[in-house]
PDB file of N, CA and C in Angstrom:
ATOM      1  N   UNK A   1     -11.609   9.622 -12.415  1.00  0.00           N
ATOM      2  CA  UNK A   1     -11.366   8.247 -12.838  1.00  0.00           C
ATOM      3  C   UNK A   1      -9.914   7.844 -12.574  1.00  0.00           C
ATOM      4  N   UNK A   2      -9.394   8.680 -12.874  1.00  0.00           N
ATOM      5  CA  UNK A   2      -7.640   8.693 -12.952  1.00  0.00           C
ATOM      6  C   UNK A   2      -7.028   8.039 -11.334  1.00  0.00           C
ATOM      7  N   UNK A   3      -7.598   9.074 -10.600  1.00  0.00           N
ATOM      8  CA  UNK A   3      -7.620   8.801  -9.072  1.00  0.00           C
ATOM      9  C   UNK A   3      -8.050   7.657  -8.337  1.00  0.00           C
ATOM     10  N   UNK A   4      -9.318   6.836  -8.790  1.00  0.00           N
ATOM     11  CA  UNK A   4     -10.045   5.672  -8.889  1.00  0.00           C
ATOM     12  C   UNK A   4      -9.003   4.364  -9.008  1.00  0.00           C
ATOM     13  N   UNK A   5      -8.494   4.299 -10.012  1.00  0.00           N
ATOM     14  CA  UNK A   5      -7.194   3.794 -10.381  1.00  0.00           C
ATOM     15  C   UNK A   5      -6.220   3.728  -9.229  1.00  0.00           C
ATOM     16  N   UNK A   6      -6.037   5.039  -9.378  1.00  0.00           N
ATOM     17  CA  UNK A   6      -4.819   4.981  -8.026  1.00  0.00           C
ATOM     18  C   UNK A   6      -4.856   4.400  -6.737  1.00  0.00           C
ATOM     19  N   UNK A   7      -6.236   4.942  -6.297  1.00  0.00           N
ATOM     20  CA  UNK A   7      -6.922   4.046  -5.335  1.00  0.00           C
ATOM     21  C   UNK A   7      -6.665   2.456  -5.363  1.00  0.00           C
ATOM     22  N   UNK A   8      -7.263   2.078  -6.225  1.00  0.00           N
ATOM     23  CA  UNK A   8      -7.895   0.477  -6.427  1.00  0.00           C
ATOM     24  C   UNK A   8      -6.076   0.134  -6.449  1.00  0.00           C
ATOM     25  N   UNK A   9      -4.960   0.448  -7.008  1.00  0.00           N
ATOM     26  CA  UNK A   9      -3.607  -0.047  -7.118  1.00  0.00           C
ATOM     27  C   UNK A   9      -2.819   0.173  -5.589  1.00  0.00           C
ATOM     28  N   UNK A  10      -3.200   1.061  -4.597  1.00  0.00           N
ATOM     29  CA  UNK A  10      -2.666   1.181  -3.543  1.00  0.00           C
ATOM     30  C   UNK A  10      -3.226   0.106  -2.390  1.00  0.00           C
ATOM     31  N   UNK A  11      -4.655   0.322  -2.625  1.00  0.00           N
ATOM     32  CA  UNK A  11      -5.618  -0.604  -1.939  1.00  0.00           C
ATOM     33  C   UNK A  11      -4.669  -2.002  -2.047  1.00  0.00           C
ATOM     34  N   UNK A  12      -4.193  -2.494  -2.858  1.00  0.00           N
ATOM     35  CA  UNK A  12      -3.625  -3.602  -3.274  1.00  0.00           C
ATOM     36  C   UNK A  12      -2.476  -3.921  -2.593  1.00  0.00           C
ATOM     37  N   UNK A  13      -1.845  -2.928  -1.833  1.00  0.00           N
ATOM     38  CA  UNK A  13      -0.983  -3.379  -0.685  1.00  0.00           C
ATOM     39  C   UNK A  13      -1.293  -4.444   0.608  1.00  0.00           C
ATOM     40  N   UNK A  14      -2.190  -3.707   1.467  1.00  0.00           N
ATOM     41  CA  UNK A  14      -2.741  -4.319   2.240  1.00  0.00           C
ATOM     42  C   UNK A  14      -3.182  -5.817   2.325  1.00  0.00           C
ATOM     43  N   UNK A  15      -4.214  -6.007   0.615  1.00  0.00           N
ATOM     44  CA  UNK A  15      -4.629  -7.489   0.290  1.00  0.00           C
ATOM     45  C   UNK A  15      -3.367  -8.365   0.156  1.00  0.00           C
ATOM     46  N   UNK A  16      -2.273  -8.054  -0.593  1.00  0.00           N
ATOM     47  CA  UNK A  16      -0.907  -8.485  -0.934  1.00  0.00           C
ATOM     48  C   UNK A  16      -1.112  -9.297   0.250  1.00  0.00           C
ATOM     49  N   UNK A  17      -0.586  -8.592   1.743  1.00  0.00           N
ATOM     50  CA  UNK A  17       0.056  -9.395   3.284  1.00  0.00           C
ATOM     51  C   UNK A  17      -1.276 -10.082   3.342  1.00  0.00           C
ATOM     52  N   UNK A  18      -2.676 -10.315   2.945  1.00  0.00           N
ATOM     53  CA  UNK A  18      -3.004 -11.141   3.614  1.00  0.00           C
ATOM     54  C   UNK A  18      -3.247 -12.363   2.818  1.00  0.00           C
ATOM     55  N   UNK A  19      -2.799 -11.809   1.146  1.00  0.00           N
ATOM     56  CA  UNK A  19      -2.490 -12.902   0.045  1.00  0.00           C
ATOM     57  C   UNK A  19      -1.463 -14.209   0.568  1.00  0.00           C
ATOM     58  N   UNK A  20      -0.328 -13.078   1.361  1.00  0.00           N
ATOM     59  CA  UNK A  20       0.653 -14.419   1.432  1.00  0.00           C
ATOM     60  C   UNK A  20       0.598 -14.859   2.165  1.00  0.00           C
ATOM     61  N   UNK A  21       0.176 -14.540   3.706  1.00  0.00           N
ATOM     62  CA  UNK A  21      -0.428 -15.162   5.366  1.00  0.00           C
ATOM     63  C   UNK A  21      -1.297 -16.127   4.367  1.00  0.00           C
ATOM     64  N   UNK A  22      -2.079 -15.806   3.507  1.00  0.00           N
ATOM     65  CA  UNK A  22      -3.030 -17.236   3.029  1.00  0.00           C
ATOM     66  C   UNK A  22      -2.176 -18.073   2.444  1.00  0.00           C
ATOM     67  N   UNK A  23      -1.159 -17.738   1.341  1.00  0.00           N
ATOM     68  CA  UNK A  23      -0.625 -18.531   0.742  1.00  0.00           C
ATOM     69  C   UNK A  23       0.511 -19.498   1.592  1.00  0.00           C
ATOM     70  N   UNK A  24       0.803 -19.197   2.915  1.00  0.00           N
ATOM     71  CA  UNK A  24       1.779 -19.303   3.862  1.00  0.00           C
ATOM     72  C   UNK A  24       1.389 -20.972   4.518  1.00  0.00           C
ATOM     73  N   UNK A  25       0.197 -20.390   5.195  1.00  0.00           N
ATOM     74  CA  UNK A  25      -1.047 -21.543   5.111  1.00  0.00           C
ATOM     75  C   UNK A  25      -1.332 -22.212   4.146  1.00  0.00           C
ATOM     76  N   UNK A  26      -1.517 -22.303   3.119  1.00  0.00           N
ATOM     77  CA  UNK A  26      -1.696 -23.427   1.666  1.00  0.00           C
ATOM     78  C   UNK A  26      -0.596 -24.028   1.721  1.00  0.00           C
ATOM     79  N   UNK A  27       0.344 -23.331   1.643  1.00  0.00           N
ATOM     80  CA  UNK A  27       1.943 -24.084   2.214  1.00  0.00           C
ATOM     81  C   UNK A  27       2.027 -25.130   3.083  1.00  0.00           C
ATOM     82  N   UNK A  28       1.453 -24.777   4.419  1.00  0.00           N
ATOM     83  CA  UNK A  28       1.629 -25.677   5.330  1.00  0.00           C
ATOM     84  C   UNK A  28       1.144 -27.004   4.937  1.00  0.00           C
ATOM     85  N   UNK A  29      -0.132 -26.750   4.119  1.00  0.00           N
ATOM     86  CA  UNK A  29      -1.338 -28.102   4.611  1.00  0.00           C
ATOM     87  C   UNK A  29      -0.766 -28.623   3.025  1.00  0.00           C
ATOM     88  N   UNK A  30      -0.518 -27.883   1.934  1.00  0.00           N
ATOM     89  CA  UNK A  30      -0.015 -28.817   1.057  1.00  0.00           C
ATOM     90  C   UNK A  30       0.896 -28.160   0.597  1.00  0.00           C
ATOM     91  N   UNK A  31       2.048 -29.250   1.293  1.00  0.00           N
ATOM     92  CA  UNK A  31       4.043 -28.875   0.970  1.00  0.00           C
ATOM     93  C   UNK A  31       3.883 -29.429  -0.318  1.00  0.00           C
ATOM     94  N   UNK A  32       3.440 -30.661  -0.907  1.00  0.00           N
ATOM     95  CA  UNK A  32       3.586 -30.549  -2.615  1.00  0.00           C
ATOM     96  C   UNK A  32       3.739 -29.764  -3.365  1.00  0.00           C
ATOM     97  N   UNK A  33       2.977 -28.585  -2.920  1.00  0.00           N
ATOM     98  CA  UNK A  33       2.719 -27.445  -3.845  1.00  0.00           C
ATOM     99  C   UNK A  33       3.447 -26.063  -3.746  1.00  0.00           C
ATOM    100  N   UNK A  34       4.441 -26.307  -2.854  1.00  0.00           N
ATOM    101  CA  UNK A  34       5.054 -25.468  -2.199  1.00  0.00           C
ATOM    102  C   UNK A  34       5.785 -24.434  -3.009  1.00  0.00           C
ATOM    103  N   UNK A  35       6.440 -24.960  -4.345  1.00  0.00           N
ATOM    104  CA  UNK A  35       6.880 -23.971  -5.081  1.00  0.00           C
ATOM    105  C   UNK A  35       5.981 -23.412  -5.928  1.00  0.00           C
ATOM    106  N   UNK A  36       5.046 -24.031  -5.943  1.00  0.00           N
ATOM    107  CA  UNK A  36       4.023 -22.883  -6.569  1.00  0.00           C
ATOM    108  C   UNK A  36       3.135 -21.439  -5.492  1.00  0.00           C
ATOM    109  N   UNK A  37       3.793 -21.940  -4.525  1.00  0.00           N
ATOM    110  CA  UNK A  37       2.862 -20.770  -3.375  1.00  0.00           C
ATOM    111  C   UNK A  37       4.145 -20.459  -3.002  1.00  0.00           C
ATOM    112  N   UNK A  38       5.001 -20.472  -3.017  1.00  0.00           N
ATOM    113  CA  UNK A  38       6.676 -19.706  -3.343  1.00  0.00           C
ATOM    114  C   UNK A  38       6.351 -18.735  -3.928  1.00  0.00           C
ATOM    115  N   UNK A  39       6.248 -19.286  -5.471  1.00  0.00           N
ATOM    116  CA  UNK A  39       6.056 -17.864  -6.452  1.00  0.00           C
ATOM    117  C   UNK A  39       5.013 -17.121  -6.588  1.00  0.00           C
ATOM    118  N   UNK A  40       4.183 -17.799  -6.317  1.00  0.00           N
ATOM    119  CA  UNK A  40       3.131 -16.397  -5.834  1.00  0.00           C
ATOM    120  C   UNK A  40       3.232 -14.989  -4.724  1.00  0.00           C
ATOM    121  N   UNK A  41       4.070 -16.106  -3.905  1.00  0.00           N
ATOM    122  CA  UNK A  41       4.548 -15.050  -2.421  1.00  0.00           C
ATOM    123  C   UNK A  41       5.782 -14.152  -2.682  1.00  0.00           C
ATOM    124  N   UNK A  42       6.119 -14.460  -3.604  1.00  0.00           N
ATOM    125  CA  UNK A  42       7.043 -13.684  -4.656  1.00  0.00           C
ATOM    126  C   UNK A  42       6.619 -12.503  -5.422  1.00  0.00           C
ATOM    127  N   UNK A  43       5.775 -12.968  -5.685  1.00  0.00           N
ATOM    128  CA  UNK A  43       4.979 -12.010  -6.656  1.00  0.00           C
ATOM    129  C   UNK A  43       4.049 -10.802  -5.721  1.00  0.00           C
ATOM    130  N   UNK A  44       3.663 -11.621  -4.882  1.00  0.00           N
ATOM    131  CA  UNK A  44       2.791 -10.500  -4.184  1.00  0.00           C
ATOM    132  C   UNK A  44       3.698  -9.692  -3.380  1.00  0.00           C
ATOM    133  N   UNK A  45       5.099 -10.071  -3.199  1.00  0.00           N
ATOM    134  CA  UNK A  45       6.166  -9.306  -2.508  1.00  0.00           C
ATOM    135  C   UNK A  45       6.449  -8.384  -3.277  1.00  0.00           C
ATOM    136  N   UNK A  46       6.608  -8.788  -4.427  1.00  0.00           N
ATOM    137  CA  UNK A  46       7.087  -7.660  -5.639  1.00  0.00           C
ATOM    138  C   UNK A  46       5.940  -7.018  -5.375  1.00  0.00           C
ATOM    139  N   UNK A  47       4.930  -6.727  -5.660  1.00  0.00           N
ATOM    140  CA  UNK A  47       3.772  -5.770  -6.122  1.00  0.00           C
ATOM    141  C   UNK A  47       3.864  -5.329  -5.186  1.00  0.00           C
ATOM    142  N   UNK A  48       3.824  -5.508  -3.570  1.00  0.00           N
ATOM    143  CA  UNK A  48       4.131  -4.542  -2.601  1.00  0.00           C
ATOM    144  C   UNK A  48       5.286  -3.709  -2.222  1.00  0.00           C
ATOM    145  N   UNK A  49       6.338  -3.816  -2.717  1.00  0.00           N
ATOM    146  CA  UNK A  49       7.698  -3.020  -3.049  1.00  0.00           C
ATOM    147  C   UNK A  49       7.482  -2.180  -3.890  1.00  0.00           C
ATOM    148  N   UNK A  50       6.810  -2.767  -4.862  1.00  0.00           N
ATOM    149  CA  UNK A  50       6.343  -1.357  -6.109  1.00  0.00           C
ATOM    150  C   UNK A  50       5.387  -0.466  -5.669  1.00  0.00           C
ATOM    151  N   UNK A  51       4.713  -0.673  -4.683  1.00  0.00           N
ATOM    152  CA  UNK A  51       3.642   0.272  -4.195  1.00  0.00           C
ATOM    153  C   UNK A  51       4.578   0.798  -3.274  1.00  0.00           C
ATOM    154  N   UNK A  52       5.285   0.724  -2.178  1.00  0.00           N
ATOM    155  CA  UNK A  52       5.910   1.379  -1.651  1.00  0.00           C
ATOM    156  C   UNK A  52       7.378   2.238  -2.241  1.00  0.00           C
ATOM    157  N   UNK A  53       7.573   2.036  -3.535  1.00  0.00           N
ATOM    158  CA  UNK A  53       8.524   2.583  -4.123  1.00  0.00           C
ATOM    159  C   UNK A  53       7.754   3.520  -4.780  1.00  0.00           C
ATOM    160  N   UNK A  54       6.659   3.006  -5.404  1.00  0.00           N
ATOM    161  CA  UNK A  54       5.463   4.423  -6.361  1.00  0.00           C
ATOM    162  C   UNK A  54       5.742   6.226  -5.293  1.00  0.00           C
ATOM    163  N   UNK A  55       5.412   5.190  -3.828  1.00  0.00           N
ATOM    164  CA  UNK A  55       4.664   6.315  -2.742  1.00  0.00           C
ATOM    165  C   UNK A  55       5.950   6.545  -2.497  1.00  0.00           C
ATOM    166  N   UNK A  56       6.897   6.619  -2.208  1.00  0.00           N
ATOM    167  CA  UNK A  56       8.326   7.088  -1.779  1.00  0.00           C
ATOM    168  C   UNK A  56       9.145   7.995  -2.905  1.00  0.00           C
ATOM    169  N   UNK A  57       8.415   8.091  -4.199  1.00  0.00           N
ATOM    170  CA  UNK A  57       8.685   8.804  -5.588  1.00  0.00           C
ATOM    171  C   UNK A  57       7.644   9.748  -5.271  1.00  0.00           C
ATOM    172  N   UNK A  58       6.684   9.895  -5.039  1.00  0.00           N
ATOM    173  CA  UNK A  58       5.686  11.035  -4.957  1.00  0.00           C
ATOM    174  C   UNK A  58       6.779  12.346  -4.144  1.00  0.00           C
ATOM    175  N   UNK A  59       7.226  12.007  -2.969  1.00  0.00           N
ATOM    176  CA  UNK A  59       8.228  13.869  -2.505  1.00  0.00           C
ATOM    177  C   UNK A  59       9.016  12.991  -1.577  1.00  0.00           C
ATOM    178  N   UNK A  60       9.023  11.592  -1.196  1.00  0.00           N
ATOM    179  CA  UNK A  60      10.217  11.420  -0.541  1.00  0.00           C
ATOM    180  C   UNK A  60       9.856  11.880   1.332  1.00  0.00           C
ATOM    181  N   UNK A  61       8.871  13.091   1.449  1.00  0.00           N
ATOM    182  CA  UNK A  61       8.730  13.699   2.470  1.00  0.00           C
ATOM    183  C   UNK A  61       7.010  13.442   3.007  1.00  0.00           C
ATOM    184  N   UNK A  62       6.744  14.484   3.161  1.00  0.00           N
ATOM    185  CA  UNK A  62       5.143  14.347   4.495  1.00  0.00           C
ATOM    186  C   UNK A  62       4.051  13.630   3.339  1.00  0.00           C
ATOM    187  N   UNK A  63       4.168  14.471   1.825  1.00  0.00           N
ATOM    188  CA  UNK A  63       3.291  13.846   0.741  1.00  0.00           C
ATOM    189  C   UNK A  63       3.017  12.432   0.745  1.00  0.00           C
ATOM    190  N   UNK A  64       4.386  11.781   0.919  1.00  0.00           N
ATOM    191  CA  UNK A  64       4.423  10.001   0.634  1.00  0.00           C
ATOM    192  C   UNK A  64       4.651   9.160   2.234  1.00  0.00           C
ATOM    193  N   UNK A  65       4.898  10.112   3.190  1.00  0.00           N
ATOM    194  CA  UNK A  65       3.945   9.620   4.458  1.00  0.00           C
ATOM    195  C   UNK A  65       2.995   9.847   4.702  1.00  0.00           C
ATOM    196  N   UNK A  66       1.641  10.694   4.185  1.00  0.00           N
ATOM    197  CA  UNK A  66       0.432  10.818   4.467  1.00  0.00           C
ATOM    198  C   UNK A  66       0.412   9.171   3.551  1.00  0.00           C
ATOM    199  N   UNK A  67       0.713   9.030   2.571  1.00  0.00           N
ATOM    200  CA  UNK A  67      -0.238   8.171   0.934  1.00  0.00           C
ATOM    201  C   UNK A  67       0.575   6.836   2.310  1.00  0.00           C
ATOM    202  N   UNK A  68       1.450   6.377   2.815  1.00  0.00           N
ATOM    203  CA  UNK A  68       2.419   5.081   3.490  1.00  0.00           C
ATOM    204  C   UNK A  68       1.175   4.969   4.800  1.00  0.00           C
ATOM    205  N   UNK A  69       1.125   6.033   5.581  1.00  0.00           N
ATOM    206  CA  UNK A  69       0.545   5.623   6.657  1.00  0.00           C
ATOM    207  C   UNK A  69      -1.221   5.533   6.334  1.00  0.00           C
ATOM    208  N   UNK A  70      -1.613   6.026   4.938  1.00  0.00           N
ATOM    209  CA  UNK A  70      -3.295   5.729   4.759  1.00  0.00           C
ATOM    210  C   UNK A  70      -3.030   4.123   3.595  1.00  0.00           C
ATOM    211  N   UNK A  71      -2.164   3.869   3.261  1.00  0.00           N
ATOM    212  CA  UNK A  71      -2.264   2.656   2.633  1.00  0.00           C
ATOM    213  C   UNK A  71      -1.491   1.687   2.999  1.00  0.00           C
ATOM    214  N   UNK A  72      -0.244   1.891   3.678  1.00  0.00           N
ATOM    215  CA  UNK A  72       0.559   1.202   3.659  1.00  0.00           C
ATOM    216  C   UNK A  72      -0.144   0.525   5.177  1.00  0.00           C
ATOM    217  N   UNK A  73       0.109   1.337   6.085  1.00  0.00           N
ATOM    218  CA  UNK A  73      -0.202   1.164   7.723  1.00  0.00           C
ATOM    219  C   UNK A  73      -2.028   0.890   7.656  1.00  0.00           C
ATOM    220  N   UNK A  74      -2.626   1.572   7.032  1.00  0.00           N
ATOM    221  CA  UNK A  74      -4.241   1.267   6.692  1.00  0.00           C
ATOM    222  C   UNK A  74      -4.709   2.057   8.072  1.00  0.00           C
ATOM    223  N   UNK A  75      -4.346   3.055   8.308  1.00  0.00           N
ATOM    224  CA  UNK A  75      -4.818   4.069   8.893  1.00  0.00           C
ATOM    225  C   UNK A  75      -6.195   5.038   8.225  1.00  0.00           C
ATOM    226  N   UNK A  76      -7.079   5.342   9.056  1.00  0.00           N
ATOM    227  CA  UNK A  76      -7.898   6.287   7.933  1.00  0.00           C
ATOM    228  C   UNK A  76      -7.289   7.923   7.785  1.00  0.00           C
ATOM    229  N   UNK A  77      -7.857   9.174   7.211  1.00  0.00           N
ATOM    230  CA  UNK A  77      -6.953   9.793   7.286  1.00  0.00           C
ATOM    231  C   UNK A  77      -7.026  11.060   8.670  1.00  0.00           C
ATOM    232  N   UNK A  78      -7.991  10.710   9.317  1.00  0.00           N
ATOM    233  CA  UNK A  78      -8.221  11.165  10.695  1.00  0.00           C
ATOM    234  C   UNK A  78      -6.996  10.600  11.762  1.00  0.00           C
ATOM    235  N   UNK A  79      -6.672   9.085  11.745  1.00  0.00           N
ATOM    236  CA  UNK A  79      -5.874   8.741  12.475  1.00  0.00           C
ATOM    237  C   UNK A  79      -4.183   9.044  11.841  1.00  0.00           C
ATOM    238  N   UNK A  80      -4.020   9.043  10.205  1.00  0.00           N
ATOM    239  CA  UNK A  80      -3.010   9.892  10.082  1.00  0.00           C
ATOM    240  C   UNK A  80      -2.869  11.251  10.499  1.00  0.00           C
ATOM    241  N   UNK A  81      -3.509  12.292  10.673  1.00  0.00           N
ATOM    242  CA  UNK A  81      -3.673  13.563  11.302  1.00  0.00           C
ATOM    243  C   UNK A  81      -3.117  13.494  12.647  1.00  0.00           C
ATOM    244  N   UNK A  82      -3.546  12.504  13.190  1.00  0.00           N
ATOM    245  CA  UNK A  82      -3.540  12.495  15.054  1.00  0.00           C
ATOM    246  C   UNK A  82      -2.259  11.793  14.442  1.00  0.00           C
ATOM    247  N   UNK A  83      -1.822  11.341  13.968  1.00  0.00           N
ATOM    248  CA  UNK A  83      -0.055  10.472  14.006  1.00  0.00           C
ATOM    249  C   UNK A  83       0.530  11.704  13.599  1.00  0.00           C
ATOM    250  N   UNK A  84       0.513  12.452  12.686  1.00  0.00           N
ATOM    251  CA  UNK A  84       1.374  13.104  11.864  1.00  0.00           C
ATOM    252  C   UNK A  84       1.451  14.478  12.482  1.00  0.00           C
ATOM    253  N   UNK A  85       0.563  15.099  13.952  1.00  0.00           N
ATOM    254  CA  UNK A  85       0.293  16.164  14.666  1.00  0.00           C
ATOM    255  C   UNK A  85      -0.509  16.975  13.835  1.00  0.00           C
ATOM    256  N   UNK A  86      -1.109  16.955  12.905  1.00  0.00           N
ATOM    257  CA  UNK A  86      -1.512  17.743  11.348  1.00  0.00           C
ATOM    258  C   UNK A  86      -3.092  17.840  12.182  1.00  0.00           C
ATOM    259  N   UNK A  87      -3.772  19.104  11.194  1.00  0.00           N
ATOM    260  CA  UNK A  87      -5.204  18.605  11.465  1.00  0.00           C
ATOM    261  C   UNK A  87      -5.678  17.693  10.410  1.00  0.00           C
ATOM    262  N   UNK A  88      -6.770  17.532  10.762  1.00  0.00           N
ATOM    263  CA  UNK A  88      -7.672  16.245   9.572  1.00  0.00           C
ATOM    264  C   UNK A  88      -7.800  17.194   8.215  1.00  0.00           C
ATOM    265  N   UNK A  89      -8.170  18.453   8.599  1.00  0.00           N
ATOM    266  CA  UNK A  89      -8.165  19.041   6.973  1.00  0.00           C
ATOM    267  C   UNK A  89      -7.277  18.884   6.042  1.00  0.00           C
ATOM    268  N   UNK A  90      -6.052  19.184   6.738  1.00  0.00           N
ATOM    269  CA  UNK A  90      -4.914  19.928   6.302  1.00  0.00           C
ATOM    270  C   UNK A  90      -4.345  18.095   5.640  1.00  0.00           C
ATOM    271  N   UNK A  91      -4.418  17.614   6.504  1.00  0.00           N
ATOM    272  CA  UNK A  91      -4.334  15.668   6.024  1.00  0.00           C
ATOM    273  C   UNK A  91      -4.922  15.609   4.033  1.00  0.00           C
ATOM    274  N   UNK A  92      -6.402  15.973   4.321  1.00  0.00           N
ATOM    275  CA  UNK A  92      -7.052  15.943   2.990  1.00  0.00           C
ATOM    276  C   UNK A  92      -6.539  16.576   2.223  1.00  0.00           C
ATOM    277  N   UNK A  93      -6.037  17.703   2.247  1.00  0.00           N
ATOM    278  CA  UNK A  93      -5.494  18.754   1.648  1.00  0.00           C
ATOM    279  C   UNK A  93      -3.938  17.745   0.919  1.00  0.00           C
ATOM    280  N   UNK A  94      -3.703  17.661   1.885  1.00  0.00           N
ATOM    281  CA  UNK A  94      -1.771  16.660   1.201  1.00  0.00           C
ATOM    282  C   UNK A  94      -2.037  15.348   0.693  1.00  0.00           C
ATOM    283  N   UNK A  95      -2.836  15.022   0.956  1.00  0.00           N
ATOM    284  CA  UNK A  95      -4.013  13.790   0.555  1.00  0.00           C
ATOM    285  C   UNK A  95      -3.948  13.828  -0.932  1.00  0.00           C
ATOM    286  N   UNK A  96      -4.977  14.604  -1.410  1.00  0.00           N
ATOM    287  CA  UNK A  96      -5.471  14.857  -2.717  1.00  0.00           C
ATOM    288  C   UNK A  96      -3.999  15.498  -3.383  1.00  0.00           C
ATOM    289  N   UNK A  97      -3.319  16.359  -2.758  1.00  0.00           N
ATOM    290  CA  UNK A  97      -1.891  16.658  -3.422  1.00  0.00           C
ATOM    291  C   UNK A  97      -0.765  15.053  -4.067  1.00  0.00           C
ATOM    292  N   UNK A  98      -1.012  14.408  -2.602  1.00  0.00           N
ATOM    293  CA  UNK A  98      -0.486  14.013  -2.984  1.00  0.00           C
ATOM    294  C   UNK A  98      -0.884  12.289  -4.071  1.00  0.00           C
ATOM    295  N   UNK A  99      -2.147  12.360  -4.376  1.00  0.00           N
ATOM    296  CA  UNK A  99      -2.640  11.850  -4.925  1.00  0.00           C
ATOM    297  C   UNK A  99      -2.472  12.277  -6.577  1.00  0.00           C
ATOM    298  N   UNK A 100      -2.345  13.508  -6.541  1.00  0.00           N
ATOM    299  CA  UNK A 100      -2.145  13.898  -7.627  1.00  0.00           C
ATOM    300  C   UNK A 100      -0.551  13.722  -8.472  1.00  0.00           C
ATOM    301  N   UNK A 101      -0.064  13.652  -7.915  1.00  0.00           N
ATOM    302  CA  UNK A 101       1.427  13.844  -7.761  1.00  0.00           C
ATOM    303  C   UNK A 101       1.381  12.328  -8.387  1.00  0.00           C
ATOM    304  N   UNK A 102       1.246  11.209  -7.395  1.00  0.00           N
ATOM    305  CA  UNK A 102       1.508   9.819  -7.488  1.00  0.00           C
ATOM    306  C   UNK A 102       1.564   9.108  -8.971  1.00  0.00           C
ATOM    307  N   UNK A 103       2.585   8.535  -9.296  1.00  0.00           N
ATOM    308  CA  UNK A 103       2.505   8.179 -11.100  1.00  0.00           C
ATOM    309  C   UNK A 103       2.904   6.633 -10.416  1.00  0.00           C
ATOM    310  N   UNK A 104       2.000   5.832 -11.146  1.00  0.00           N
ATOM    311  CA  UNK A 104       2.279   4.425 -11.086  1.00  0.00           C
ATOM    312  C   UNK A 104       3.172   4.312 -12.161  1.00  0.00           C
ATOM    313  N   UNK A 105       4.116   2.896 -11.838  1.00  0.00           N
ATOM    314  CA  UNK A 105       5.129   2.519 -12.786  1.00  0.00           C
ATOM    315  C   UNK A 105       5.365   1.806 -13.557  1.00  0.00           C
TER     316      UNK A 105
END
């Protein structure tokens, strides 16, 4: 369950950039409203700094570039393996480590 969590809060990077590409667009077509899709694009900036600060607290090293390039980049963890020269096991293996490791803030 614990992990589930972690999931569903990392997942939340990705949606963030296409929160504000939308909100970017609401912008355009209505400038009235512009400081209100300001602070939202604010907000979803923040929540993506905190996800990349969570994963950069996990070891700083290969741990929180496996968790950057499967959430951040939205790689699966086969294509992190082939990036990282690693095999796919050994990926799962630092995967779940470093899943474990990860403390939201």
């Amino acid at each position: 369950m614990e992990n589930e969590k972690k999931k569903e809060y990392l997942d939340l990077y990705l949606l963030q950039q296409a929160k504000i590409t939308r909100l970017k667009r609401q912008m355009e077509i209505n400038p009235e409203a512009s400081e209100r899709y300001i602070m939202k694009i604010k907000n979803a900036q923040l929540l993506r700094e905190k996800i990349e600060e969570d994963i950069e607290r996990v070891d700083g090293g290969l741990l929180s570039e496996v968790l950057s390039q499967h959430y951040l980049c939205g790689r699966s963890l086969e294509q992190t393996a082939f990036a990282l020269n690693y095999s796919k096991r050994h990926i799962e293996r630092l995967y779940k480590t470093a899943m474990e490791k990860l403390t939201i803030s």
